[in-house]
C-alpha atoms as a PDB file:
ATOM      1  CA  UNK A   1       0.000   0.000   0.000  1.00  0.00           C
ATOM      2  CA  UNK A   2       1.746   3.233  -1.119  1.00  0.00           C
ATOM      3  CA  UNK A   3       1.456   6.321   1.003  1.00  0.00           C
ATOM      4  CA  UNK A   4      -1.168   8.249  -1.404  1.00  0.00           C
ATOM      5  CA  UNK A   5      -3.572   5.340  -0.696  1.00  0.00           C
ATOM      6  CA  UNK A   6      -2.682   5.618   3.191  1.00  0.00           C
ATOM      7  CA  UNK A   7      -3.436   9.028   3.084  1.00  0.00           C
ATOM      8  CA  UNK A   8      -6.224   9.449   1.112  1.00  0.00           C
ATOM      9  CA  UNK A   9      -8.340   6.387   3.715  1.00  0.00           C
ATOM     10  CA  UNK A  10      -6.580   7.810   6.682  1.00  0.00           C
ATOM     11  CA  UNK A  11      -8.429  11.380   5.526  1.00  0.00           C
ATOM     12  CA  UNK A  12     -11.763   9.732   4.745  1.00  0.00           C
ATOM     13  CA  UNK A  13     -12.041   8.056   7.721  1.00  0.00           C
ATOM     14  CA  UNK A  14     -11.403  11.497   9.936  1.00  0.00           C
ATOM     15  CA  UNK A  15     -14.010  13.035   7.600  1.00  0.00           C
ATOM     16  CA  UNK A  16     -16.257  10.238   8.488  1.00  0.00           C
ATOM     17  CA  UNK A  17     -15.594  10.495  12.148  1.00  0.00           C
ATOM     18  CA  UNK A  18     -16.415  14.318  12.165  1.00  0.00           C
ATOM     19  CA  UNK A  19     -19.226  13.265   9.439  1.00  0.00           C
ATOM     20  CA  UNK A  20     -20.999  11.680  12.672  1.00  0.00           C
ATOM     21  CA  UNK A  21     -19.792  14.281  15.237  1.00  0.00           C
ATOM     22  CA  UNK A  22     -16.612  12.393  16.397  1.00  0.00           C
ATOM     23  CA  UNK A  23     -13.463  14.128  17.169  1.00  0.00           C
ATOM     24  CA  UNK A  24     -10.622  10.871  16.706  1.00  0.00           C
ATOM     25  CA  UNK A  25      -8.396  12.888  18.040  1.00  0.00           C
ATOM     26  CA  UNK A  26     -10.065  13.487  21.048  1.00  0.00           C
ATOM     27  CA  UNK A  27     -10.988   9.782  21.563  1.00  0.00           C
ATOM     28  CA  UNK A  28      -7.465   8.892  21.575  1.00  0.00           C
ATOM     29  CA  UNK A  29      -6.275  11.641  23.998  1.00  0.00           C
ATOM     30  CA  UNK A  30      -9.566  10.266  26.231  1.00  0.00           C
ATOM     31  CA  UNK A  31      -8.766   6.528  26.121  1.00  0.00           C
ATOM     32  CA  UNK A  32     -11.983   5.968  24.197  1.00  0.00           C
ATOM     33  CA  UNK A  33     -10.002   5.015  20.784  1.00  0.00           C
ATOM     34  CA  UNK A  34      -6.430   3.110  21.334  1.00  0.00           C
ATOM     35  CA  UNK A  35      -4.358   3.994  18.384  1.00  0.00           C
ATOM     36  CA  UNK A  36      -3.930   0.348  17.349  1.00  0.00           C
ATOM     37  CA  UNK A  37      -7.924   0.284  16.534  1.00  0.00           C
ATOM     38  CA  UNK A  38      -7.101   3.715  14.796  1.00  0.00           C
ATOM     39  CA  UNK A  39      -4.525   2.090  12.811  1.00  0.00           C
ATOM     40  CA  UNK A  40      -6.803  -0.980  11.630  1.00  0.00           C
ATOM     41  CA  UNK A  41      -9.569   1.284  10.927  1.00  0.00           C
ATOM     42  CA  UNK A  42      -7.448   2.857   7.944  1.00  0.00           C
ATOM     43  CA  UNK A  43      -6.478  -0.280   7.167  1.00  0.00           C
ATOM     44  CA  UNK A  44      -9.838  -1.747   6.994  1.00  0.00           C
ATOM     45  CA  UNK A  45     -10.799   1.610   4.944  1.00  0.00           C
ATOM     46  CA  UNK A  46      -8.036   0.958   2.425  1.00  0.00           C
ATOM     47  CA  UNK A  47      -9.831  -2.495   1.899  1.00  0.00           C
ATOM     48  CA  UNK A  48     -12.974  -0.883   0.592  1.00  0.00           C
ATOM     49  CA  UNK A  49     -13.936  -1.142  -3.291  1.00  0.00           C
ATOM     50  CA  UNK A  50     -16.379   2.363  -2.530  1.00  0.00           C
ATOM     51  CA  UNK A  51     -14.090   5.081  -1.642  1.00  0.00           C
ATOM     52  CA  UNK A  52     -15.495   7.581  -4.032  1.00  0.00           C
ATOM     53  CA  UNK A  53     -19.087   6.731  -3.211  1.00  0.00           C
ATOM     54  CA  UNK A  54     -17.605   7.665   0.353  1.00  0.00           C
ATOM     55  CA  UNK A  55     -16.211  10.876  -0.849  1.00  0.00           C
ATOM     56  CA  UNK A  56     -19.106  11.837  -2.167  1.00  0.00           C
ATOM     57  CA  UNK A  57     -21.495  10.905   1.014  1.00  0.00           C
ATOM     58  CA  UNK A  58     -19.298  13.313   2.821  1.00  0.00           C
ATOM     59  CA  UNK A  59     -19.683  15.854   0.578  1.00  0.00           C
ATOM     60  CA  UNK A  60     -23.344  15.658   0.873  1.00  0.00           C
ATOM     61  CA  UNK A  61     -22.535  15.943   4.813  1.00  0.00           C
ATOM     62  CA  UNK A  62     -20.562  18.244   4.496  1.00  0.00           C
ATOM     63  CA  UNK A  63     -22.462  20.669   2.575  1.00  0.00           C
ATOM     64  CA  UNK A  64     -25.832  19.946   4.539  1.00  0.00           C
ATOM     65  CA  UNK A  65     -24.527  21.443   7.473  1.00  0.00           C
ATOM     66  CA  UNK A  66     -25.662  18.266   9.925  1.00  0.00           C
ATOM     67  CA  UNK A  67     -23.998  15.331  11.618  1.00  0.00           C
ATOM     68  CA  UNK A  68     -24.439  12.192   9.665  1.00  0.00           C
ATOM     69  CA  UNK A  69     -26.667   9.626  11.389  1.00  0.00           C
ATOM     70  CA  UNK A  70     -24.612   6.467  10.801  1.00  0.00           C
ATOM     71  CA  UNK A  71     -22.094   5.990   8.043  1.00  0.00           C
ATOM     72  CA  UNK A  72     -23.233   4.576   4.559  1.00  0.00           C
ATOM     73  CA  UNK A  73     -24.076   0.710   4.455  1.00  0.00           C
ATOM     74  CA  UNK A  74     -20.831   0.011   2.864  1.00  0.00           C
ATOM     75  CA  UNK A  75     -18.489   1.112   5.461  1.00  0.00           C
ATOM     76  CA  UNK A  76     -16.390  -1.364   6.817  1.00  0.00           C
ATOM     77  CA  UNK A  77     -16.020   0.567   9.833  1.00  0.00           C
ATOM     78  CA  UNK A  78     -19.155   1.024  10.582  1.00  0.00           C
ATOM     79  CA  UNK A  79     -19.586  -1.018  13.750  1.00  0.00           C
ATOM     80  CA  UNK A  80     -16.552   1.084  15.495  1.00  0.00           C
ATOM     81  CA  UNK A  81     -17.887   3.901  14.855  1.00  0.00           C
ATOM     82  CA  UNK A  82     -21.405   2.691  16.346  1.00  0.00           C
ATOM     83  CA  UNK A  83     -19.334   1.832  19.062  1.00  0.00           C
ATOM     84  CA  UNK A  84     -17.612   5.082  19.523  1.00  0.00           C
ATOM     85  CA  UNK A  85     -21.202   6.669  19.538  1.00  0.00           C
ATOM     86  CA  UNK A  86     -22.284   4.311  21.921  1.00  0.00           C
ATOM     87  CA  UNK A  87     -20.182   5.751  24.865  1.00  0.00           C
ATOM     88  CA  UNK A  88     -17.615   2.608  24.226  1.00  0.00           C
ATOM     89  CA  UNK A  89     -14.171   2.107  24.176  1.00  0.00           C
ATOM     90  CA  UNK A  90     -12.899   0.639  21.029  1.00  0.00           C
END
């Protein structure tokens, strides 16, 4: 996996994070998010076959001014984030 690729999933998945009204950052510095999990969640993102589709969700988001209420179906992480929104430690 070359850097670009590591980048660009590394960005969508902090867009998606602030998408739903999660600060990663934050989660980390709280012990709610180890960076390990942070780690496999871009890797998990680089694994997806929808990353435009994504891009263009979060554009939507973006632009409408209001949280996201869960990510899009395809998101393979998904069930962290649930998690993260759930008041749980990942």
């Amino acid at each position: 996996m070359d850097n670009q690729t590591t980048r660009r999933h590394a960005a969508l998945v902090d867009r998606m994070a602030t998408a739903l009204g999660r600060d990663l950052e934050e989660d980390v510095i709280k012990a709610r998010l180890d960076l390990d999990t942070l780690h496999d969640m871009v890797v998990r993102c680089t694994g997806c076959t929808k990353p435009g589709d994504c891009e263009h969700f979060l554009a939507r988001t973006e632009a409408s001014g209001q949280p996201a209420s869960d990510t899009p179906a395809y998101c393979r992480n998904a069930a962290t984030f649930r998690l993260l929104n759930a008041g749980q430690r990942t």
